[in-house]
Structure formats: structure tokens, C-alpha cells
N, C-alpha and C. Protein backbone atom coordinates (compact mmCIF):
# COMPACT_ATOMS: atom_id res chain seq x y z
N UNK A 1 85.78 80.96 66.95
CA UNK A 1 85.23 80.18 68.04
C UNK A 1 84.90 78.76 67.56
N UNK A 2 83.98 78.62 66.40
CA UNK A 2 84.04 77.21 65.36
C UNK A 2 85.15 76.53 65.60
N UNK A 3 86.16 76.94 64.92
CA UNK A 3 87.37 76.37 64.86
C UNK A 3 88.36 75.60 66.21
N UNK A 4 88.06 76.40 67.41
CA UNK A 4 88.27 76.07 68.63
C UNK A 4 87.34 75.02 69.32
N UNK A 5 86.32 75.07 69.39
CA UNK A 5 85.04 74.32 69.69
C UNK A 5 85.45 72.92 68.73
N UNK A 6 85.68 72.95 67.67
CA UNK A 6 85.90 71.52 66.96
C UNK A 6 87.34 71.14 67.22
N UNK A 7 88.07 71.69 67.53
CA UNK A 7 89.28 70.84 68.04
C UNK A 7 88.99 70.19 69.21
N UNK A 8 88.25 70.39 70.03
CA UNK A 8 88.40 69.91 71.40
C UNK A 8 87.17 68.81 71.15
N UNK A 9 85.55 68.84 70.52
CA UNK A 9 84.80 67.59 69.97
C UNK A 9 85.01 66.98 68.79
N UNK A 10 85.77 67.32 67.81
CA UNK A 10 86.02 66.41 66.89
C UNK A 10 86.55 65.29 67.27
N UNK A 11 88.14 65.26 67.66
CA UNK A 11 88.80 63.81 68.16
C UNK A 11 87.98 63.22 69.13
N UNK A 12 86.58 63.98 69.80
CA UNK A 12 85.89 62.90 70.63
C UNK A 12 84.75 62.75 70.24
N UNK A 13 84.62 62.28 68.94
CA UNK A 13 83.40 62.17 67.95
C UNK A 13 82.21 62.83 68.48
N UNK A 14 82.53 63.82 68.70
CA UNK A 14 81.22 65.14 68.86
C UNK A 14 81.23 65.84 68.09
N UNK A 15 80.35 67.06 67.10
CA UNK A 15 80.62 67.77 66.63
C UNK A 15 79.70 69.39 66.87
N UNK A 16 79.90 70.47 67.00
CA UNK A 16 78.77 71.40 67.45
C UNK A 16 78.66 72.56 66.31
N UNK A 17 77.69 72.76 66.00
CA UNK A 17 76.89 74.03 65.13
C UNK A 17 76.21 74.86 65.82
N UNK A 18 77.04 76.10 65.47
CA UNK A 18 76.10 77.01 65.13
C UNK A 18 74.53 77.53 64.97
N UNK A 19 73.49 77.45 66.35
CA UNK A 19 71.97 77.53 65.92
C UNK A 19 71.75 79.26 65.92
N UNK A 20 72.05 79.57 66.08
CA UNK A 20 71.88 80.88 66.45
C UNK A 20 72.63 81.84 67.07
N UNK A 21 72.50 83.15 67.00
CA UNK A 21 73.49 84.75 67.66
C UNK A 21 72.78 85.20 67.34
N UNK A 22 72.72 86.50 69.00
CA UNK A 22 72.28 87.40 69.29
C UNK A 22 73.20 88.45 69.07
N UNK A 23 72.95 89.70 68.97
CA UNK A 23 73.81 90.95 69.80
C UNK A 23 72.94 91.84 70.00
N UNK A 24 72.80 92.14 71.07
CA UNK A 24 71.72 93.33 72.04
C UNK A 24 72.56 93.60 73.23
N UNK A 25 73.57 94.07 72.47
CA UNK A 25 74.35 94.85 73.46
C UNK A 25 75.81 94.18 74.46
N UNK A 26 75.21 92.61 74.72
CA UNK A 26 75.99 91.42 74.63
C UNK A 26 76.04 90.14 73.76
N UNK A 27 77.02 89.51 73.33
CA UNK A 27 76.38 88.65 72.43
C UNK A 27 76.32 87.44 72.70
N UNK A 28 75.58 86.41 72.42
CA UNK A 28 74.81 85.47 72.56
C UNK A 28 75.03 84.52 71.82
N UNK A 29 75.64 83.19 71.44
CA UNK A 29 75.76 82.30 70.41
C UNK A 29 75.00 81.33 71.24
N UNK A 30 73.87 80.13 70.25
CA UNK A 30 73.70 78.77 71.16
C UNK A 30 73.88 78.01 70.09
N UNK A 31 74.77 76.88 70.52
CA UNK A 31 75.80 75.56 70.15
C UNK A 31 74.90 74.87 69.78
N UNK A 32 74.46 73.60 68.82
CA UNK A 32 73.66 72.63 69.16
C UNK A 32 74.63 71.65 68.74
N UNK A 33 74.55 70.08 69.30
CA UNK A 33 75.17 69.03 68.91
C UNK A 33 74.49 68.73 67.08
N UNK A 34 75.28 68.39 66.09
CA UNK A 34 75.10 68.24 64.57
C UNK A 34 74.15 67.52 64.58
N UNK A 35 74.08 66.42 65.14
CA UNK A 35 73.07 64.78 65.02
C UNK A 35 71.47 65.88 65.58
N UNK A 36 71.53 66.74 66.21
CA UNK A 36 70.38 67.16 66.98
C UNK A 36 69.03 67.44 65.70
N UNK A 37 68.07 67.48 66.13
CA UNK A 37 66.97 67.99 64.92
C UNK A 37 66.54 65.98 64.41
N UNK A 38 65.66 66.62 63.73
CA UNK A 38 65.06 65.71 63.21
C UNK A 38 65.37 65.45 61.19
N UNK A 39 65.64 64.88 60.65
CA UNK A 39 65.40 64.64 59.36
C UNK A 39 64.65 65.32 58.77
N UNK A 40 64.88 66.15 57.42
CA UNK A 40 63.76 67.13 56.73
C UNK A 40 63.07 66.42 55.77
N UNK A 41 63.54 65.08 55.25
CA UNK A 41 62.96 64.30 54.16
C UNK A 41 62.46 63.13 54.89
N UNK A 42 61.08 62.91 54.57
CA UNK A 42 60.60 61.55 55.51
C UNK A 42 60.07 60.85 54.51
N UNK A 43 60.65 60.71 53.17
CA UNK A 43 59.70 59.71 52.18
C UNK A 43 60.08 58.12 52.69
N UNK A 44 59.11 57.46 51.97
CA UNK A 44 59.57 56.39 51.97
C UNK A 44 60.25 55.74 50.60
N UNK A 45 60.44 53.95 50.46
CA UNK A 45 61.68 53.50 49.74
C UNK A 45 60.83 54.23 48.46
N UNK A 46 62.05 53.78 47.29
CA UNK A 46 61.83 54.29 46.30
C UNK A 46 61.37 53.41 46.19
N UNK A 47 60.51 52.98 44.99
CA UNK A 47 60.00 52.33 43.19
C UNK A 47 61.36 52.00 42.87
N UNK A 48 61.43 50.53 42.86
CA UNK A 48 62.39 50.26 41.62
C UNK A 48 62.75 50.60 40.17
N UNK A 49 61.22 50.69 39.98
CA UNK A 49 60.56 51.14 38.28
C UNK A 49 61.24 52.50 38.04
N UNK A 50 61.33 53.44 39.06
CA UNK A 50 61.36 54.78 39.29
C UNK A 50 62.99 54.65 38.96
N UNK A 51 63.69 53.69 39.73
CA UNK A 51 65.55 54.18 39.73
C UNK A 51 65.96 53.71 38.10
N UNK A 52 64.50 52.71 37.53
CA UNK A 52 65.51 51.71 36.33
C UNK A 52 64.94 52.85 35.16
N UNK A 53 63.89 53.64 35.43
CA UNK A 53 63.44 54.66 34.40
C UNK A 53 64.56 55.90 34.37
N UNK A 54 64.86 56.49 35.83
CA UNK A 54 65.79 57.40 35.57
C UNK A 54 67.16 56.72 35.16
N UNK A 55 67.85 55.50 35.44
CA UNK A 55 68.87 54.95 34.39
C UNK A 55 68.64 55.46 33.15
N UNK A 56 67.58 54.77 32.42
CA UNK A 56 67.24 54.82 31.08
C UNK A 56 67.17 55.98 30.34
N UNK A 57 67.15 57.18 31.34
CA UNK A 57 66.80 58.38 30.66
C UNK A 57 67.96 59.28 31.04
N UNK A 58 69.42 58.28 31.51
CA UNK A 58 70.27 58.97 31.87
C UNK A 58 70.47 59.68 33.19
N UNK A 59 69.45 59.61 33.93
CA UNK A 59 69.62 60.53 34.83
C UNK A 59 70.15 59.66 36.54
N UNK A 60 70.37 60.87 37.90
CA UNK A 60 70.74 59.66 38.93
C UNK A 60 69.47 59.53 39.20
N UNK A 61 69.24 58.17 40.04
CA UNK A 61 68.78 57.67 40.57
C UNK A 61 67.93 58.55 41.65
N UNK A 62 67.01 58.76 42.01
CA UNK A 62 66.28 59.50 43.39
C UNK A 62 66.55 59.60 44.88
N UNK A 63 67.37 60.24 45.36
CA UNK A 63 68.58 59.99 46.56
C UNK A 63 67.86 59.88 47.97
N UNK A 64 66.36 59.11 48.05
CA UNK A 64 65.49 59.24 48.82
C UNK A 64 66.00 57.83 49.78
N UNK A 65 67.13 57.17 49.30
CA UNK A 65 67.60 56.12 49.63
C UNK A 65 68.68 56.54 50.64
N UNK A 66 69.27 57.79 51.33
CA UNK A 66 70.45 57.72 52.06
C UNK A 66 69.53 58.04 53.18
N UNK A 67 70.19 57.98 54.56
CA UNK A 67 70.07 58.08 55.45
C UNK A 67 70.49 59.14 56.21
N UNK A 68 70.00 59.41 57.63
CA UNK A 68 70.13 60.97 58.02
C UNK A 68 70.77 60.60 59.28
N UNK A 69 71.91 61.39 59.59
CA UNK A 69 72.85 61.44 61.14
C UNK A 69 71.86 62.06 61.99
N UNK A 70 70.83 62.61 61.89
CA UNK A 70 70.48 63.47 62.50
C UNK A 70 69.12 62.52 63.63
N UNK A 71 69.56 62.25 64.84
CA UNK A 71 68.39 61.34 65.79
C UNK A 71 67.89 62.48 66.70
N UNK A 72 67.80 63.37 66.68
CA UNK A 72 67.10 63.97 67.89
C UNK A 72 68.05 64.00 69.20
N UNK A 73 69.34 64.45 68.72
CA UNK A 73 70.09 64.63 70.10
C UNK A 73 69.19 66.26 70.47
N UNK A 74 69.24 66.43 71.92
CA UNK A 74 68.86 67.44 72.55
C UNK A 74 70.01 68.52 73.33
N UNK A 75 71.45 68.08 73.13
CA UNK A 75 72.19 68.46 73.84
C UNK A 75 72.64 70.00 73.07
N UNK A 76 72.80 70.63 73.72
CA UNK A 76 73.09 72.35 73.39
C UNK A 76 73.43 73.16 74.43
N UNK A 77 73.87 74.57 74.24
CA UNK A 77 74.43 75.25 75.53
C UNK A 77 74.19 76.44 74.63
N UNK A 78 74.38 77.84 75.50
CA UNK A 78 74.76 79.15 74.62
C UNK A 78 76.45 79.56 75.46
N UNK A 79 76.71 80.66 74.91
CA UNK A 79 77.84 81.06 74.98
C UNK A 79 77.21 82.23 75.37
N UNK A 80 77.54 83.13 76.16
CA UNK A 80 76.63 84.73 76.80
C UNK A 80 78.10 85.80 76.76
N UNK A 81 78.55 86.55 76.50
CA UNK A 81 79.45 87.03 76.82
C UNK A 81 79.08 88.35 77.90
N UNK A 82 80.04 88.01 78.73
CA UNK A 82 79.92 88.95 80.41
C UNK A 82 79.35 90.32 80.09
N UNK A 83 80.47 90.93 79.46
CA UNK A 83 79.86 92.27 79.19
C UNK A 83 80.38 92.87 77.96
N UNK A 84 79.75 93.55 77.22
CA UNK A 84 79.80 94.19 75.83
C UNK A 84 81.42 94.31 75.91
N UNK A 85 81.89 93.84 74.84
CA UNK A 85 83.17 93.57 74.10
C UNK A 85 84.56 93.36 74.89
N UNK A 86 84.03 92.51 75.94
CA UNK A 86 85.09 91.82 77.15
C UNK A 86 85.69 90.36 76.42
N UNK A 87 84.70 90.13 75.65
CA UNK A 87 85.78 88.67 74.72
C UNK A 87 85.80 87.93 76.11
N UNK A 88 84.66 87.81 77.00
CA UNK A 88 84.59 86.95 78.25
C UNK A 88 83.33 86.34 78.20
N UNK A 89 83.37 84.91 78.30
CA UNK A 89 82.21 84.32 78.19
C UNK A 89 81.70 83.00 79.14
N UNK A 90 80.62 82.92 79.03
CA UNK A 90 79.44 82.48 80.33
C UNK A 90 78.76 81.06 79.93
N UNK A 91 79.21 80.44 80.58
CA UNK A 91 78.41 79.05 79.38
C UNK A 91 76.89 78.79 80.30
N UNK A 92 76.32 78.79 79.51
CA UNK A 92 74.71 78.26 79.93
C UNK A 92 73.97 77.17 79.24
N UNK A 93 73.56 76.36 80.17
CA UNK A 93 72.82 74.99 79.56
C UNK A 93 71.22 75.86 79.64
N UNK A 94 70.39 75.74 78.43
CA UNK A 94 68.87 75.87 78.96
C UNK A 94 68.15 75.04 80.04
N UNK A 95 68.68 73.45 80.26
CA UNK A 95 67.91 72.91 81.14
C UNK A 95 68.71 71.64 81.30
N UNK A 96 68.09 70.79 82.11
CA UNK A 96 69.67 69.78 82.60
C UNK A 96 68.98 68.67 81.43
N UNK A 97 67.77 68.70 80.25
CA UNK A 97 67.71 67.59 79.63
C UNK A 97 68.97 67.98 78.32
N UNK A 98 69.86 69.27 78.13
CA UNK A 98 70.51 69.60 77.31
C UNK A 98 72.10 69.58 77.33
N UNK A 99 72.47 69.06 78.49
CA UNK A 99 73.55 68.53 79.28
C UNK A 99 74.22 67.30 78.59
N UNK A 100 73.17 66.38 78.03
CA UNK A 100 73.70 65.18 77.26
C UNK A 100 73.65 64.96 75.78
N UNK A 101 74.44 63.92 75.56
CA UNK A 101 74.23 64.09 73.84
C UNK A 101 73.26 62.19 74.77
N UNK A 102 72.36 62.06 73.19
CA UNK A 102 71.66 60.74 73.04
C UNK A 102 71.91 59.81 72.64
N UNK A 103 73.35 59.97 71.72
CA UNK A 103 74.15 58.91 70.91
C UNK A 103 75.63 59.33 71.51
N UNK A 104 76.14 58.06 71.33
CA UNK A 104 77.65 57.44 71.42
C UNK A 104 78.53 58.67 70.70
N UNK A 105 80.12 58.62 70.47
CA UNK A 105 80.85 59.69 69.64
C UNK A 105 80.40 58.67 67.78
N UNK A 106 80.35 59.66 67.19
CA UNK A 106 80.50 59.18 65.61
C UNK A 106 81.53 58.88 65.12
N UNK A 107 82.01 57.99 64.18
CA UNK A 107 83.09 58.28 63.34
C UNK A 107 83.27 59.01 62.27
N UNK A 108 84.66 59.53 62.45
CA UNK A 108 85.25 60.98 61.62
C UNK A 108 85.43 61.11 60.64
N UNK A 109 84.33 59.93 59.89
CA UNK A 109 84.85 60.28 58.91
C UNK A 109 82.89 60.32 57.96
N UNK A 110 81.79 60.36 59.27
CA UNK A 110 80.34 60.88 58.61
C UNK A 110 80.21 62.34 59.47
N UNK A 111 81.48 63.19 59.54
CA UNK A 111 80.85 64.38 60.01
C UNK A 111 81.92 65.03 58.89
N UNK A 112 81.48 65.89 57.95
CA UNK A 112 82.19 66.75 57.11
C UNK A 112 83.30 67.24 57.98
N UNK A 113 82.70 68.23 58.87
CA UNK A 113 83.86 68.87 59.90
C UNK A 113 85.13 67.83 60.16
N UNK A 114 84.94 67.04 60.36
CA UNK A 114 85.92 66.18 60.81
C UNK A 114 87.27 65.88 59.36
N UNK A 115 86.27 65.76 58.36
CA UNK A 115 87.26 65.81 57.37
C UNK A 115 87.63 66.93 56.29
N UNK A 116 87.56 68.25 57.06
CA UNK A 116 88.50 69.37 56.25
C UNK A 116 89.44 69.62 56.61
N UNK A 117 90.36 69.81 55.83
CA UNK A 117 91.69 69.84 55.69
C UNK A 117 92.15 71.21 56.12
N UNK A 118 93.55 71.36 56.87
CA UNK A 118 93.84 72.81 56.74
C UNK A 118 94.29 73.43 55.71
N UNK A 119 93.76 74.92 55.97
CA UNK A 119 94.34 75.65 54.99
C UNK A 119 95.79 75.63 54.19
N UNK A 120 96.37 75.09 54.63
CA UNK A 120 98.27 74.96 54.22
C UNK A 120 97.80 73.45 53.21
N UNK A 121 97.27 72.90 53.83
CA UNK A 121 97.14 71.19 53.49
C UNK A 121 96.25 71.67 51.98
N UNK A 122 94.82 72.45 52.20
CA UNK A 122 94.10 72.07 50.68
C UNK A 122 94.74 73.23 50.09
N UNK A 123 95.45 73.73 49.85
CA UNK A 123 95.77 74.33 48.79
C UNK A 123 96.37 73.39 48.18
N UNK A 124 97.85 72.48 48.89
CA UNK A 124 98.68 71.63 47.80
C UNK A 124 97.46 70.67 47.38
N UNK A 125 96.57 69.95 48.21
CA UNK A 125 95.58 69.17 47.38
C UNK A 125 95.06 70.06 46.17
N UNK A 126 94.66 71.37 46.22
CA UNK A 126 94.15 71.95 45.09
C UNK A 126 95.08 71.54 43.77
N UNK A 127 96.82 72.16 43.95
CA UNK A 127 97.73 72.23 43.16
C UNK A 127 97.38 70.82 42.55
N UNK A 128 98.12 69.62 43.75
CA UNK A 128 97.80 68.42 42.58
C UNK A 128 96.85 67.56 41.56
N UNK A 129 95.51 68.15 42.59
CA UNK A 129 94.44 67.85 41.47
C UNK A 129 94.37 68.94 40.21
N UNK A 130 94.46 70.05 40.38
CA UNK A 130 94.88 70.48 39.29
C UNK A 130 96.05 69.58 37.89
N UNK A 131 96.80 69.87 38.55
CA UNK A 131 97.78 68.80 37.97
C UNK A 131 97.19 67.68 37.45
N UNK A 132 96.39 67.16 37.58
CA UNK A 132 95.77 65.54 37.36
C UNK A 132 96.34 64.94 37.78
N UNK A 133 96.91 64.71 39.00
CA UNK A 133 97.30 63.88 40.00
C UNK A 133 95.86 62.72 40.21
N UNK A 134 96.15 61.27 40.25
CA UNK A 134 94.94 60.48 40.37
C UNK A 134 95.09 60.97 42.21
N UNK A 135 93.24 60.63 42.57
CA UNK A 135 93.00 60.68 43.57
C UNK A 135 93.61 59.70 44.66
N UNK A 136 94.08 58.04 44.07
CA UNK A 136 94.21 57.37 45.05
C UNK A 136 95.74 57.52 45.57
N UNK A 137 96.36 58.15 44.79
CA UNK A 137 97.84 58.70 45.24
C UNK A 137 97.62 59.59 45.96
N UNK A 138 96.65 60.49 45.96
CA UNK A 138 96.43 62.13 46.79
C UNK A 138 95.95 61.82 48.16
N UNK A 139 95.30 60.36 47.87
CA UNK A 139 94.75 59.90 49.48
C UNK A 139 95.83 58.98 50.21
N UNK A 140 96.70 58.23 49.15
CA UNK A 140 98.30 57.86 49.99
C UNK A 140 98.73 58.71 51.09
N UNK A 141 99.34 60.11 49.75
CA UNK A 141 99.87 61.16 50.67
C UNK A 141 99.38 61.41 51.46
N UNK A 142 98.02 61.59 51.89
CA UNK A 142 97.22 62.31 52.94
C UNK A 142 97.56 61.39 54.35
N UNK A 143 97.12 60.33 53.94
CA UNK A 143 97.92 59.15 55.27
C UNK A 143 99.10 58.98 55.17
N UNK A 144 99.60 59.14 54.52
CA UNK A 144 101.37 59.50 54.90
C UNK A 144 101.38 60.67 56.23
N UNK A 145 100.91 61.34 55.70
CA UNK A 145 101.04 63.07 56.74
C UNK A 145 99.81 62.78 57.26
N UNK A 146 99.02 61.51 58.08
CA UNK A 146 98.38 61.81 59.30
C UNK A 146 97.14 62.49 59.12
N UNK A 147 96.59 62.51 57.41
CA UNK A 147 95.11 62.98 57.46
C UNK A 147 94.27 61.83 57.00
N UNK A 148 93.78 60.85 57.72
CA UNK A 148 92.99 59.55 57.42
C UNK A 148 91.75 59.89 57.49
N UNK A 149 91.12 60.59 57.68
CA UNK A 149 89.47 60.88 57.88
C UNK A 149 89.02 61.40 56.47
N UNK A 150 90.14 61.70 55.35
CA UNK A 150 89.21 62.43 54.27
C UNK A 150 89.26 61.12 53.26
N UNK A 151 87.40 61.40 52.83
CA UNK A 151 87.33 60.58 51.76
C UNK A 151 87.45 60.74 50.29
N UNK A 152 87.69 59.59 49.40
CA UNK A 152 87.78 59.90 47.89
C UNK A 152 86.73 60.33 47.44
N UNK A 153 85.15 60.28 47.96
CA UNK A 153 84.24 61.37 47.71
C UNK A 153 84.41 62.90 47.52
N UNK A 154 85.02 63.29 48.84
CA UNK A 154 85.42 64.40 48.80
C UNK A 154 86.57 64.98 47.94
N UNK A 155 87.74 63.78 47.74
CA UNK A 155 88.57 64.58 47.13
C UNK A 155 87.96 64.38 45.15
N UNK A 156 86.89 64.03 44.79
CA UNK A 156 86.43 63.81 44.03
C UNK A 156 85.48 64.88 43.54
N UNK A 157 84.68 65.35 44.38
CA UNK A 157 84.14 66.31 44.73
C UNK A 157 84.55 67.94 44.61
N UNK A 158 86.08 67.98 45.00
CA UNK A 158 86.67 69.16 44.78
C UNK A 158 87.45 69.18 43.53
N UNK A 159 87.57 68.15 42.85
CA UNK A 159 88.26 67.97 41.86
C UNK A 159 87.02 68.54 40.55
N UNK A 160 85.77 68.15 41.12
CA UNK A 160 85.05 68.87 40.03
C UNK A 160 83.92 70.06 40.40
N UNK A 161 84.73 70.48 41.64
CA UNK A 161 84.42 71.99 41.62
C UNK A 161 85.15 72.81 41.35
N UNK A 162 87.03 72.71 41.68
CA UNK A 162 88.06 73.16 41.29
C UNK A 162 87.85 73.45 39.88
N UNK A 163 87.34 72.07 38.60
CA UNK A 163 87.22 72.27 37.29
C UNK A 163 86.06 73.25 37.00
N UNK A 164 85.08 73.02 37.83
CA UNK A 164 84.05 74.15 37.71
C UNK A 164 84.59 76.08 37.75
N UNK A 165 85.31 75.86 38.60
CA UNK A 165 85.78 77.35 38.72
C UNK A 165 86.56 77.76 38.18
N UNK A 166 87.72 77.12 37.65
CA UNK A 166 88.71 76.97 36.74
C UNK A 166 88.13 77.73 35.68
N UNK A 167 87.00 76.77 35.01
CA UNK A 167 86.61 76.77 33.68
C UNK A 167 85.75 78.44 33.78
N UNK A 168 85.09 78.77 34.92
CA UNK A 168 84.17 79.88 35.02
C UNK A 168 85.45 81.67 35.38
N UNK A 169 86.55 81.04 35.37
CA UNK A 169 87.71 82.09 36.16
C UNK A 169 87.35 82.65 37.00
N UNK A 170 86.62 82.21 37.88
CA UNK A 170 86.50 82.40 39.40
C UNK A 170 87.58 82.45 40.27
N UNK A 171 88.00 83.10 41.02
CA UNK A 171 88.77 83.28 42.15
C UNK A 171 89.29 81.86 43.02
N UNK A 172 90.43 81.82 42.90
CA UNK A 172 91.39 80.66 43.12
C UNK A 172 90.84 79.81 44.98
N UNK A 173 90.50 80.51 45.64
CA UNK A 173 89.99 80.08 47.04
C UNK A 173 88.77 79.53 46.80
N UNK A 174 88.47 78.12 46.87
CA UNK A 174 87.14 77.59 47.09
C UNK A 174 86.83 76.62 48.32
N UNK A 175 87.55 76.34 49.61
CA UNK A 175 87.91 76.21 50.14
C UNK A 175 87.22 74.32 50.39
N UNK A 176 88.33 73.43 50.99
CA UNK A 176 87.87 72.15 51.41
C UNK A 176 87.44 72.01 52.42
């Protein structure tokens, strides 16, 4: 259902999660828009002293400096299905303030969802980073074949979890 639900809001910079499922006999999913909720970290700026001490001692910096997608959209629905294992379903808004999102569409390339790859697609990314293929060739190819939303974070990212699992002989699926 994920997977369906993000084809149809991804290309329109929406994205929806997962808040919750029921089953009592029928089951029950409710959607929320990603941006919805509030921020869990509310510090304020860092100490300079603080980022040039953890330099010095090697370490990163205190990541109290990024920012959160998340504004308090209110928009959500559930999914009800008709009747026990009819695979038929009922869309319900809780109330008409949940009808709207509060922000504009995002771009696709600050919602993770937006930039995973399919299954056919990250495996050969797996193969060539394996390989030591440099990343900025792996992100050529990717816009060659029409995948522009993924970043060199990410493919950076799997390159040293791939080595992580590699090295631990963990099971070849770690998925992008």
C-alpha cells in the first residue's frame, strides 16, 4: 500500500507515513503527511567553543545545527477496510481541518522516499560500489537512466554500510 500511495504523492511533492494500524476484526491504517508533527530537538545554536573543541578532539561537530521538515502539517486520513478480508477500502478524513496539507509540494530530493531507488536499480548500484566505482560516475549513470533525485550523500552512505556488512558477512540485501 506504501509503495502505491508514494507513486501517486511523490511526483507531487507530497509524501505520506504510516501513523498507525488497527486490526479488530477490520483493519484500520491512518496516513499522516511526513512534514506533520512537530520537531523532537528544540535546542538552541551551538557554542562555537563547543564545535572548535570537538574538532580538536577529533570528533563531529554537535548536529544541533540542521534543521527539521517537519512544520506542523495537520493533513491525514485513515484507510478502514469494508469488511474483514475484502481488500476493500473506505477513506476517512477525521475532520475537514485534515483535508489540507499547510505547506506547498517539497523538493525530491529532502524527502528520503523520494530518493530510493528500485530494487533492479540498487542492486547494480550495490555491484559498482562494491567494485570501487567513484561515486560521481555512479551519479552520471543514474541521470543517464532518469534517476536525478538521489544524492551523493546517500550514495556515500551506502557505500559505507555496504563496507560495514561486507566486512561483518552479513547477508547481501541491505536495501537503498
Amino acid at each position: 500500500m506504501q509503495e502505491e500511495l508514494d507513486q501517486w504523492t511523490i511526483p507531487r511533492g507530497y509524501s505520506m507515513r504510516i501513523a498507525g494500524a488497527k486490526v479488530t476484526g477490520k483493519k484500520k491504517v491512518r496516513w499522516v503527511c511526513y512534514r506533520g508533527g512537530e520537531a523532537r530537538h528544540h535546542r538552541g545554536p551551538v557554542d562555537e567553543s563547543l564545535i572548535q573543541q570537538a574538532k580538536a578532539e577529533g570528533r563531529r561537530k554537535p548536529t544541533t545545527d540542521r534543521s527539521s521538515k517537519k512544520c506542523g502539517c495537520m493533513f491525514k486520513f485513515e484507510l478502514i477496510e469494508t469488511t474483514k478480508g475484502s481488500d476493500l477500502w473506505v477513506l476517512h478524513y477525521p475532520n475537514d481541518e485534515h483535508k489540507v496539507h499547510n505547506h506547498g509540494p517539497s523538493d525530491q530530493t529532502s524527502d528520503p522516499r523520494a530518493r530510493k531507488l528500485p530494487p533492479f536499480m540498487s542492486v547494480e548500484v550495490d555491484q559498482w560500489l562494491r567494485e570501487g566505482r567513484q561515486v560521481s560516475k555512479i551519479q552520471e549513470d543514474l541521470k543517464a537512466r532518469g534517476f536525478m533525485n538521489v544524492l551523493n550523500t546517500d550514495l556515500y552512505n551506502r557505500k559505507r554500510m555496504l563496507s560495514k556488512h561486507d566486512s561483518q558477512g552479513v547477508g547481501q540485501d541491505v536495501g537503498l
